[in-house]
C-alpha atoms as a PDB file:
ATOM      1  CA  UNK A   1     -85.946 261.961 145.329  1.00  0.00           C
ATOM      2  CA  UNK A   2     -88.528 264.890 145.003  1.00  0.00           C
ATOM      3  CA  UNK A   3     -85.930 267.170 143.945  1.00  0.00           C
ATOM      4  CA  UNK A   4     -84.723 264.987 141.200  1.00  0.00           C
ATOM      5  CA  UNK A   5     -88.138 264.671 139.586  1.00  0.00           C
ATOM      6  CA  UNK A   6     -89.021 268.351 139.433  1.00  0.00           C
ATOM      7  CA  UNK A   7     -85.373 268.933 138.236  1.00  0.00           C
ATOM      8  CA  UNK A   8     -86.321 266.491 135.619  1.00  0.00           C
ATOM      9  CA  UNK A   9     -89.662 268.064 134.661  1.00  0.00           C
ATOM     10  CA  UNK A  10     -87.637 271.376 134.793  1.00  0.00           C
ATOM     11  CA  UNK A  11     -85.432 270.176 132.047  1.00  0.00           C
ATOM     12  CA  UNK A  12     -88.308 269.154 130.372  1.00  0.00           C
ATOM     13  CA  UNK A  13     -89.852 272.594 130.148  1.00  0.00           C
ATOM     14  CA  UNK A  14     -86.929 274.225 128.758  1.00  0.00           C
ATOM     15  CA  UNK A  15     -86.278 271.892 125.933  1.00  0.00           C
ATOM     16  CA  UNK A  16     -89.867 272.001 124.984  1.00  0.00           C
ATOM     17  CA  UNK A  17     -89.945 275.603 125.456  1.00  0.00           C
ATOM     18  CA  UNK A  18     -86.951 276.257 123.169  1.00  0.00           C
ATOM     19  CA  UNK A  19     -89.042 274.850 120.350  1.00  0.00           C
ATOM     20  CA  UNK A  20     -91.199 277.913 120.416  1.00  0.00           C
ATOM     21  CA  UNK A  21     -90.000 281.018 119.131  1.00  0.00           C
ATOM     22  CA  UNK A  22     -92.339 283.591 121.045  1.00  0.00           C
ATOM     23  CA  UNK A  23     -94.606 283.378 123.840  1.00  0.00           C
ATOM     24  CA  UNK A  24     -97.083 285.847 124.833  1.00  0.00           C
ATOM     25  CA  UNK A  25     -98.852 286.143 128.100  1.00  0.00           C
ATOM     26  CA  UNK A  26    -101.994 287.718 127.982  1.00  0.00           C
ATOM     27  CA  UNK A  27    -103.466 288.986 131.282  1.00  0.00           C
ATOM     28  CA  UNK A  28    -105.783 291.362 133.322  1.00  0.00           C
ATOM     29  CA  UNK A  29    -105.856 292.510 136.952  1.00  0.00           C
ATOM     30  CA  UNK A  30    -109.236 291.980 136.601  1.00  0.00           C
ATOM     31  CA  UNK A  31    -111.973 289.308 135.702  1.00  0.00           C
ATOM     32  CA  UNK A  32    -114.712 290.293 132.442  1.00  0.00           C
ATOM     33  CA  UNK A  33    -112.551 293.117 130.186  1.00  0.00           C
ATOM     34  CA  UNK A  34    -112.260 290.324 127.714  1.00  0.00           C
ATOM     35  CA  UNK A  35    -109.116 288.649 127.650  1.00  0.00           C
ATOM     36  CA  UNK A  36    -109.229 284.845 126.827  1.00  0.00           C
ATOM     37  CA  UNK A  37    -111.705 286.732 123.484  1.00  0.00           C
ATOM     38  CA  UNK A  38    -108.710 289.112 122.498  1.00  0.00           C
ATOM     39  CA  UNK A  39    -106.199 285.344 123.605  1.00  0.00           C
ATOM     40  CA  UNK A  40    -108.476 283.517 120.947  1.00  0.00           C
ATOM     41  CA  UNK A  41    -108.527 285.868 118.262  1.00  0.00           C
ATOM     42  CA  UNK A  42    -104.596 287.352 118.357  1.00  0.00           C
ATOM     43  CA  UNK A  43    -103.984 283.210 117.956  1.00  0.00           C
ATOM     44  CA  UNK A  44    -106.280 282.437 115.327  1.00  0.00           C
ATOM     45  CA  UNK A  45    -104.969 285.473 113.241  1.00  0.00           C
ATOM     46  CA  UNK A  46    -101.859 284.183 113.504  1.00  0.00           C
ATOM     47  CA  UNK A  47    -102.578 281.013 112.565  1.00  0.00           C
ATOM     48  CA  UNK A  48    -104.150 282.337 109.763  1.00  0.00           C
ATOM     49  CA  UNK A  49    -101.037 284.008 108.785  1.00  0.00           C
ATOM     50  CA  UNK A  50     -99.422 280.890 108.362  1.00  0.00           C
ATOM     51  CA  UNK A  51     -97.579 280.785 111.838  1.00  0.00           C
ATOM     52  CA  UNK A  52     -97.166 277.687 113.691  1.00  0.00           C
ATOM     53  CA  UNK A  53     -99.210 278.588 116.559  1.00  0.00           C
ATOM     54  CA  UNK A  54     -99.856 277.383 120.295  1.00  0.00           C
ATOM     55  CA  UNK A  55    -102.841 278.579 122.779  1.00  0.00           C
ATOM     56  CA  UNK A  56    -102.587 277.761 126.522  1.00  0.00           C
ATOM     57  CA  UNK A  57    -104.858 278.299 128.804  1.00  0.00           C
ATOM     58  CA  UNK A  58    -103.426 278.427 132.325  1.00  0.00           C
ATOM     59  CA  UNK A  59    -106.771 279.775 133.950  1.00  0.00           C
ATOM     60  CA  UNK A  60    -107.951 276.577 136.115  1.00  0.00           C
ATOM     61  CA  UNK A  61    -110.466 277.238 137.814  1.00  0.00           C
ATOM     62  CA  UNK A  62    -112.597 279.279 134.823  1.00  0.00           C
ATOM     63  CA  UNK A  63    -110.827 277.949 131.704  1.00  0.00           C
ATOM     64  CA  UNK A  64    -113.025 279.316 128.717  1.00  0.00           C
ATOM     65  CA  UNK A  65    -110.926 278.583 126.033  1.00  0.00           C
ATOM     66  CA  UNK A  66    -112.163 275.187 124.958  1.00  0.00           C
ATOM     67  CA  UNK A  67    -115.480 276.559 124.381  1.00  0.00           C
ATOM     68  CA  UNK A  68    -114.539 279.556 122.492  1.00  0.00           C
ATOM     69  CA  UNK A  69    -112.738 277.458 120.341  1.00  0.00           C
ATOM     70  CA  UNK A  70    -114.960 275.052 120.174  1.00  0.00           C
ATOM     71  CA  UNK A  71    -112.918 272.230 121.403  1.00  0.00           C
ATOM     72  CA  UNK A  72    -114.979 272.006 125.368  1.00  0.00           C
ATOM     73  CA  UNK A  73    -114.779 268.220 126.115  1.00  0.00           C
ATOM     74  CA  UNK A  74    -112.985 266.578 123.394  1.00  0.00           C
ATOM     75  CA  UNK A  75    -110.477 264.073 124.310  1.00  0.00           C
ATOM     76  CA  UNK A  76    -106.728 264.167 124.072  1.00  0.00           C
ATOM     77  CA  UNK A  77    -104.912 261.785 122.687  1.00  0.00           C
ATOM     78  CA  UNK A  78    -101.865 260.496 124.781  1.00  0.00           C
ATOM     79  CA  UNK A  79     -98.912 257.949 124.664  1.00  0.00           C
ATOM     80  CA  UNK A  80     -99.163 257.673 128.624  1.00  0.00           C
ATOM     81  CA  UNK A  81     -96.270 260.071 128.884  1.00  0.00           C
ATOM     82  CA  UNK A  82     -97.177 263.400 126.961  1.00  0.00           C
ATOM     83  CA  UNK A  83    -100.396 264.822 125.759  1.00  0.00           C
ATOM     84  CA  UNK A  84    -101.174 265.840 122.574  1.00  0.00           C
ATOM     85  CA  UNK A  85    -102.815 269.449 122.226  1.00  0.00           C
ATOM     86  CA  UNK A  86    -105.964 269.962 120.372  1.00  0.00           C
ATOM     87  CA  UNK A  87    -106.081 270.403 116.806  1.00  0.00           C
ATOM     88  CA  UNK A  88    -108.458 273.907 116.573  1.00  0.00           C
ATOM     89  CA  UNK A  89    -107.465 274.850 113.073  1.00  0.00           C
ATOM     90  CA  UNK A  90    -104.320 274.973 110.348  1.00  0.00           C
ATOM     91  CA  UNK A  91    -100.962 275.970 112.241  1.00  0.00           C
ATOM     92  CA  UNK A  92    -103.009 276.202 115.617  1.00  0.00           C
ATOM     93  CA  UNK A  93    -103.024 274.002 118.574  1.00  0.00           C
ATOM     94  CA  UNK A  94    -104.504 274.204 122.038  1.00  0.00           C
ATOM     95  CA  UNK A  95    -104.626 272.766 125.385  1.00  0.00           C
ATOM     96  CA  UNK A  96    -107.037 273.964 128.066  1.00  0.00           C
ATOM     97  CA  UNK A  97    -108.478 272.293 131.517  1.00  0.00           C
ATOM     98  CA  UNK A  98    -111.867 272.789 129.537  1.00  0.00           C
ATOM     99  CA  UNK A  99    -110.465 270.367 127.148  1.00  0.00           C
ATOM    100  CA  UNK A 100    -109.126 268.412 129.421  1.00  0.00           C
ATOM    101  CA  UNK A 101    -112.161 267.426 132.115  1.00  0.00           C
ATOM    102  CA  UNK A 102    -114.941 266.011 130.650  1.00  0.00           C
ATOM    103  CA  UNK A 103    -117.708 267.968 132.750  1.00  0.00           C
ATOM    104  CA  UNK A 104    -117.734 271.329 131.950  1.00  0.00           C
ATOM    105  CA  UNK A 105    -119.430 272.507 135.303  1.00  0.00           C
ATOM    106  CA  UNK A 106    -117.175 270.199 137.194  1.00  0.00           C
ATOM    107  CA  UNK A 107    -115.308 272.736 139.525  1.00  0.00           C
ATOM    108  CA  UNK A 108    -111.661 272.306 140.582  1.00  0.00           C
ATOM    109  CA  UNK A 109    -111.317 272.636 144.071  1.00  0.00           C
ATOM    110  CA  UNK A 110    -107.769 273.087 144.235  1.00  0.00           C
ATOM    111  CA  UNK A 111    -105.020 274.779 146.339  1.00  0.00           C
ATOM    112  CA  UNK A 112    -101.727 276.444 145.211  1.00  0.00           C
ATOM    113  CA  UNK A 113     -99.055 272.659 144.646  1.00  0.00           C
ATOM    114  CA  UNK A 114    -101.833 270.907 142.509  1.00  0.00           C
ATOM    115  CA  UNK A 115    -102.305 273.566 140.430  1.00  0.00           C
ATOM    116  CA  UNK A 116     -98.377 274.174 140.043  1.00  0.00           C
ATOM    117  CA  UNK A 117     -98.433 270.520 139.043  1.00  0.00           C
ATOM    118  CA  UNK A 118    -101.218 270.956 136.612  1.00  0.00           C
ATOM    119  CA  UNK A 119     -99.182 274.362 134.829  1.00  0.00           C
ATOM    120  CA  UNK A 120     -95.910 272.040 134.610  1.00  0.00           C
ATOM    121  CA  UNK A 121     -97.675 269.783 132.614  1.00  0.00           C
ATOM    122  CA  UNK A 122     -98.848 271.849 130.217  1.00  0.00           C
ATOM    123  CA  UNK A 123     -95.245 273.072 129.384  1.00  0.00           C
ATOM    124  CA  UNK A 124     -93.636 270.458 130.007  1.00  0.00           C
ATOM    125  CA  UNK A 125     -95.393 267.221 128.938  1.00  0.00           C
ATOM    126  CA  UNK A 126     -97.487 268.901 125.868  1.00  0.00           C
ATOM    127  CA  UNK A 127     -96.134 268.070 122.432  1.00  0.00           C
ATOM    128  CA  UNK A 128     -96.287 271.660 121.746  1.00  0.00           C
ATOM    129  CA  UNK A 129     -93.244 270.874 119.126  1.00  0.00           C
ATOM    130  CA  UNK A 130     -91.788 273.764 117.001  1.00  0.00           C
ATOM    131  CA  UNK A 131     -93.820 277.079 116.850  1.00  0.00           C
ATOM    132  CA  UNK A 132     -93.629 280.218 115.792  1.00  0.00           C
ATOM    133  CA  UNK A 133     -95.681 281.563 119.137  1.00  0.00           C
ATOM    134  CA  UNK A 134     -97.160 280.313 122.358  1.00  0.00           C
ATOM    135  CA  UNK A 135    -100.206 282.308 123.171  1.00  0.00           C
ATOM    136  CA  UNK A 136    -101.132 282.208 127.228  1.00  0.00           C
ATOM    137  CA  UNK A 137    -104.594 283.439 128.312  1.00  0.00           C
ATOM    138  CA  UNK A 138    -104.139 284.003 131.695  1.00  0.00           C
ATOM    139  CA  UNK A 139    -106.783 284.031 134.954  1.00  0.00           C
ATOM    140  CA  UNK A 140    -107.014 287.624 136.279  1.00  0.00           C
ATOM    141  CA  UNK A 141    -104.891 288.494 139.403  1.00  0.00           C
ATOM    142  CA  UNK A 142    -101.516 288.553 139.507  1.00  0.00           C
ATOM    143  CA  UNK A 143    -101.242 285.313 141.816  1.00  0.00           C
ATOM    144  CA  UNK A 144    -100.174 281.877 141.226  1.00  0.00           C
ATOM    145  CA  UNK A 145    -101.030 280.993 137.472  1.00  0.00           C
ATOM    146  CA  UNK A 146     -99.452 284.077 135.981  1.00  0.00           C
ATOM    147  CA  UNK A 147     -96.514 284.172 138.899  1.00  0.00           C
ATOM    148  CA  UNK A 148     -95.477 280.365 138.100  1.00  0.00           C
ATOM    149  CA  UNK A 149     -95.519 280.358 133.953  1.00  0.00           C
ATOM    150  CA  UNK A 150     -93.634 283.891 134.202  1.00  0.00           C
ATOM    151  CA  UNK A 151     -91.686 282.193 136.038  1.00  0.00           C
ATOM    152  CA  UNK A 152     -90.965 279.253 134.221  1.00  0.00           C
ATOM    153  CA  UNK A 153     -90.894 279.817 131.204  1.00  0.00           C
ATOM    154  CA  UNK A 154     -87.296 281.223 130.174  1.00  0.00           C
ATOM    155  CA  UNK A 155     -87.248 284.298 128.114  1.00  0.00           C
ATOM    156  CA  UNK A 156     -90.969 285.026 127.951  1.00  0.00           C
ATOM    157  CA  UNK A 157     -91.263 287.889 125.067  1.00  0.00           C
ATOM    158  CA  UNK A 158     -93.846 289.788 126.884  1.00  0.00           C
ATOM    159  CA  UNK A 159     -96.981 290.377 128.053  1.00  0.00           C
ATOM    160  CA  UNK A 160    -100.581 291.937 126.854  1.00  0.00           C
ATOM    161  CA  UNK A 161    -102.425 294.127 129.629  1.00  0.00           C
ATOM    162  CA  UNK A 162    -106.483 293.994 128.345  1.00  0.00           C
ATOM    163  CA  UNK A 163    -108.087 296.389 130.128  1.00  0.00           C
ATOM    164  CA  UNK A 164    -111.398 298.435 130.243  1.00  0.00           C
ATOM    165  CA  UNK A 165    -112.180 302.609 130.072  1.00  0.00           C
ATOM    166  CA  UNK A 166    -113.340 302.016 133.864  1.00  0.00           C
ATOM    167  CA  UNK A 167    -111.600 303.725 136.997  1.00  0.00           C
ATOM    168  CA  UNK A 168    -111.496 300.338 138.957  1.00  0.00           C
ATOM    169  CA  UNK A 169    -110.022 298.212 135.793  1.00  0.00           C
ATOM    170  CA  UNK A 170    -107.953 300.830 134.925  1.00  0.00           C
ATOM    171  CA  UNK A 171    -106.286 300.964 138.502  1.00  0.00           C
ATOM    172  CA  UNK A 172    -105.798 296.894 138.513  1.00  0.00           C
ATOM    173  CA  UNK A 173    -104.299 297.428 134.978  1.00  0.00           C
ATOM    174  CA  UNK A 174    -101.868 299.266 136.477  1.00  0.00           C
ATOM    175  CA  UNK A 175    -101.072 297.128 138.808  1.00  0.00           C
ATOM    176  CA  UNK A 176    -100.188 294.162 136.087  1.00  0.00           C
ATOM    177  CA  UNK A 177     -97.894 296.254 134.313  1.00  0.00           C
ATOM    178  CA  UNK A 178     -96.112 296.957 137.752  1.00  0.00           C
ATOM    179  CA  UNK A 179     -96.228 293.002 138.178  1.00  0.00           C
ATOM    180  CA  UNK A 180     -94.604 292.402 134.883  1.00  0.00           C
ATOM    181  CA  UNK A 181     -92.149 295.076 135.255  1.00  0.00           C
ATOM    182  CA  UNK A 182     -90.793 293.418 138.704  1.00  0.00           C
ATOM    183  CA  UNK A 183     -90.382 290.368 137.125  1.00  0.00           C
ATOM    184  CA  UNK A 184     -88.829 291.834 134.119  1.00  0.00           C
ATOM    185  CA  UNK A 185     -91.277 290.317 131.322  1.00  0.00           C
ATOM    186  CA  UNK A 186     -91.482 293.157 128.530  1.00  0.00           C
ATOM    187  CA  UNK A 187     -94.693 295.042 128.270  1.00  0.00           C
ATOM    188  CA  UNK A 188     -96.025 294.484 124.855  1.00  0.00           C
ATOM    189  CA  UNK A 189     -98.623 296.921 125.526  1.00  0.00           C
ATOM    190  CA  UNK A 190    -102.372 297.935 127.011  1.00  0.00           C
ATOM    191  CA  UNK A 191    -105.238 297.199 124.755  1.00  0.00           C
ATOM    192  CA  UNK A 192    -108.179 298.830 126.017  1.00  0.00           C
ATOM    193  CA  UNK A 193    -111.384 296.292 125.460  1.00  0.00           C
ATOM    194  CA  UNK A 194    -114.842 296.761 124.162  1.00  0.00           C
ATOM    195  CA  UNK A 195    -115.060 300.341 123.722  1.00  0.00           C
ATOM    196  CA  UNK A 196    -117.589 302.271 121.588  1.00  0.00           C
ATOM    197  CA  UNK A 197    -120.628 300.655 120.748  1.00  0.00           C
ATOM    198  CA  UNK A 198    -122.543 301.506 117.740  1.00  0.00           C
ATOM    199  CA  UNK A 199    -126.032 301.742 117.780  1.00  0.00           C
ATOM    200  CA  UNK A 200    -127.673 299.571 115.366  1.00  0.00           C
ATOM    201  CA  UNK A 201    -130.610 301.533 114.725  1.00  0.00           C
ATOM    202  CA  UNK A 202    -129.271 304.940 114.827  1.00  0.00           C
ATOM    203  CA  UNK A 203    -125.910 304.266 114.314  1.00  0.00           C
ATOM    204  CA  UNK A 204    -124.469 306.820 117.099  1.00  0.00           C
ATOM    205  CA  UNK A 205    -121.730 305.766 119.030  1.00  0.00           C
ATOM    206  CA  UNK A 206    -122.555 304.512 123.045  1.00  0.00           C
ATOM    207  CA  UNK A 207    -119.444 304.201 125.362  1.00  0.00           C
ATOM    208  CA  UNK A 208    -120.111 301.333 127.725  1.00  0.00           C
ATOM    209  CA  UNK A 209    -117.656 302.240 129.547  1.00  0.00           C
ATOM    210  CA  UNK A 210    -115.289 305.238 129.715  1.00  0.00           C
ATOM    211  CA  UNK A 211    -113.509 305.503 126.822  1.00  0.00           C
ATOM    212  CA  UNK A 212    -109.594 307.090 126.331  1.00  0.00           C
ATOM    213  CA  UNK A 213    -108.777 305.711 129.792  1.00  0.00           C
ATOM    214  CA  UNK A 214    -106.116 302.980 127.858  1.00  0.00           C
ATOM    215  CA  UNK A 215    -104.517 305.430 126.363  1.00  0.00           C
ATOM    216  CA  UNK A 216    -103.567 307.392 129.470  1.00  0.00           C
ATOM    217  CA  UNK A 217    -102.675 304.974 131.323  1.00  0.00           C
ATOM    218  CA  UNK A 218    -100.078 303.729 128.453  1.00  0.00           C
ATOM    219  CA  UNK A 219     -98.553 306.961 128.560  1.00  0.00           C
ATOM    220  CA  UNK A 220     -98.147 307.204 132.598  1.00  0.00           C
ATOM    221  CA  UNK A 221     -97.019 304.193 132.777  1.00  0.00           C
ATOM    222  CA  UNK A 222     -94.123 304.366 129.958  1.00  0.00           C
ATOM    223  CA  UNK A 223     -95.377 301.441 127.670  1.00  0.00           C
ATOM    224  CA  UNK A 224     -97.162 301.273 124.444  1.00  0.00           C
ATOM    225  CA  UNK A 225    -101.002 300.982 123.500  1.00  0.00           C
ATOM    226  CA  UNK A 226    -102.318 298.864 121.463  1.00  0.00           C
ATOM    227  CA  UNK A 227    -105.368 300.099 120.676  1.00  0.00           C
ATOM    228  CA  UNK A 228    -109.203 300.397 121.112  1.00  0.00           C
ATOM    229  CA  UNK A 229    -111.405 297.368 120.466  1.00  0.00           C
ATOM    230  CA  UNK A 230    -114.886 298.670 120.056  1.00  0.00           C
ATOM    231  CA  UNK A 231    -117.414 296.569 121.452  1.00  0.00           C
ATOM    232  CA  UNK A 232    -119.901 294.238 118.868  1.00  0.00           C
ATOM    233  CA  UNK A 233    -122.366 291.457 120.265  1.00  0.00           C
ATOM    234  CA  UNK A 234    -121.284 289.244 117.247  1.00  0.00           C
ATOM    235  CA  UNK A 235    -117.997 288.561 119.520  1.00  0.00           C
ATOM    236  CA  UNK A 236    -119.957 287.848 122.081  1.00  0.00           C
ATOM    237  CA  UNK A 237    -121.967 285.168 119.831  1.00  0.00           C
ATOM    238  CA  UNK A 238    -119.034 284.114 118.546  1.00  0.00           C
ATOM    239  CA  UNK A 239    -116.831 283.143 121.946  1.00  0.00           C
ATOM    240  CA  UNK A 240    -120.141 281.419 123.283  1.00  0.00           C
ATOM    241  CA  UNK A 241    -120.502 278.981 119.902  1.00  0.00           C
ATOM    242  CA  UNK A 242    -116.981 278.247 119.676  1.00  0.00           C
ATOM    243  CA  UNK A 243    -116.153 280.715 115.904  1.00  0.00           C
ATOM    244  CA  UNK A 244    -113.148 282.932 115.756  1.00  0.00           C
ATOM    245  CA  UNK A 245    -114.984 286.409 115.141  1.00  0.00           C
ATOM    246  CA  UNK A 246    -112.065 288.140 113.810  1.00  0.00           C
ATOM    247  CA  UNK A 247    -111.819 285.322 111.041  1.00  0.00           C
ATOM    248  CA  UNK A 248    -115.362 285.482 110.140  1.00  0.00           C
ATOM    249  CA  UNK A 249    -115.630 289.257 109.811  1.00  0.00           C
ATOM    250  CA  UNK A 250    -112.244 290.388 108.893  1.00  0.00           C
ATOM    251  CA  UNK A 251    -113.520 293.830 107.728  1.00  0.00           C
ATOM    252  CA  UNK A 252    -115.290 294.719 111.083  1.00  0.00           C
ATOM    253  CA  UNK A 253    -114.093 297.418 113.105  1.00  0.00           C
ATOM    254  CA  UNK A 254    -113.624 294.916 116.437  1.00  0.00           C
ATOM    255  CA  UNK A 255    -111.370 292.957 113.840  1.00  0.00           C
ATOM    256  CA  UNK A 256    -109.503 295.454 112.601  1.00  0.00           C
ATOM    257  CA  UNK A 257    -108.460 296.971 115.763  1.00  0.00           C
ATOM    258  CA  UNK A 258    -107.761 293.251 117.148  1.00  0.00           C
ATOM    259  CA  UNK A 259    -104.912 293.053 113.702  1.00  0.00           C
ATOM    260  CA  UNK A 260    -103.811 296.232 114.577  1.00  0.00           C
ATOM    261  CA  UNK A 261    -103.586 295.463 118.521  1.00  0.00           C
ATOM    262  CA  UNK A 262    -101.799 292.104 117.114  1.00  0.00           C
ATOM    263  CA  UNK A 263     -99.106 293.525 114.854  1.00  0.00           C
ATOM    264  CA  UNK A 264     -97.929 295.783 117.161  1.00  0.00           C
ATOM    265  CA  UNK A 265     -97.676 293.357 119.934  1.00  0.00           C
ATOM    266  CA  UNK A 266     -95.588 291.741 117.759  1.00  0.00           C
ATOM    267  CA  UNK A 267     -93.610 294.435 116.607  1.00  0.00           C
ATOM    268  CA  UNK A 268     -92.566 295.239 120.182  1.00  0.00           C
ATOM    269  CA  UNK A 269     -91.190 291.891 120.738  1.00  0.00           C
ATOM    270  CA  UNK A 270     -87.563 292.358 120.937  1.00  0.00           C
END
């Protein structure tokens, strides 16, 4: 009896799934280089682009997506049977468990099945519908969240590796790709996070951390890079009050770089 209900669900998933054209993981080895900000803005700039757009958020236990899109606690609508995603904008939808429990600070103390359960859900009972791309902000690690939606989502287009200039994130980043590479998901690309910082009262440029490091690894590792994104606290600002920063301040460098990261993700989808 078990078996037929996950078969079910399974069936589900893929059916729902083949209503999206493209979905993108985006992931870290490591917690803090700024991936659910780079998850948020690559699917508002879509969205703004007139793409029919989805953003999941399969980190559980530290979902941040709700807030930074403003959308932390709001209720979603359901029919008893499937949940409708949150409206953030035109074109973009979202589902997150920071949407989805009403206590921000409540944690989830949950093992390995319930969160399995919780992931199925969100691709298989969501009424994602038809869109262009499926944009997945994903906990850091390479254990059960990014393992199970690699694995269940068929033909996943690839993946985004955020990363830092520093040694230690710079080794884990290395480590994703080598994830994503045994499970054959196609390496979009490394985008190296919050780079340069410039000075606002002298206007000289201040690595916080080592800078070029992105690049290298790109090149040992035999898959594209996407990019610098120099650092700006207005991003920060942004992500805490729930504003797209790349939409509000399309001309800044972070912004630009973000586009350019963006478009050549999506060039390299094959």
């Amino acid at each position: 009896m078990h078996k037929v209900h996950i078969d079910h669900r399974e069936s589900f998933i893929k059916s729902n799934m083949a209503r999206i054209k493209h979905k993108i993981l985006i992931m870290s080895n490591k917690g803090g280089v700024g991936k659910s900000t780079i998850a948020v803005n690559f699917a508002a700039l879509l969205a703004s682009q007139g793409k029919r757009t989805g953003l999941l958020d399969i980190d559980i236990h530290g979902p941040s997506i709700a807030r930074m899109t403003g959308q932390e606690g709001k209720a979603h609508n359901s029919d008893g049977n499937l949940i409708d995603p949150l409206e953030v904008m035109p074109n973009l939808k979202m589902i997150s468990m920071g949407s989805v429990m009403k206590e921000g600070d409540t944690p989830l103390i949950w093992r390995g099945p319930l969160k399995l359960g919780i992931l199925r859900q969100f691709l298989s009972d969501v009424k994602w519908g038809d869109l262009d791309t499926l944009v997945i902000d994903s906990p850091p690690g390479t254990g059960d969240e990014p393992l199970t939606i690699c694995q269940l989502i068929p033909k996943m287009s690839g993946a985004v590796v955020v990363t830092t200039g520093q040694v230690v994130a710079l080794l884990d980043s290395r480590k994703a790709v080598n994830f994503l590479k045994q499970l054959g998901i196609p390496v979009l690309g490394i985008l190296e996070n919050m780079t340069a910082f410039g000075c606002p009262h002298c206007a000289k440029e201040i690595n916080l951390f080592k800078t070029g490091g992105g690049r290298r690894a790109a090149g040992e590792m035999g898959v594209p890079f996407l990019g610098s994104v120099p650092f700006a606290p207005g991003m920060v600002d942004a992500g805490d009050d729930g504003r797209v920063f790349s939409l509000e301040n399309p001309s800044a460098p972070p912004s630009v770089a973000i586009m350019a990261a963006l478009s050549a993700a999506v060039r390299g989808i094959k």
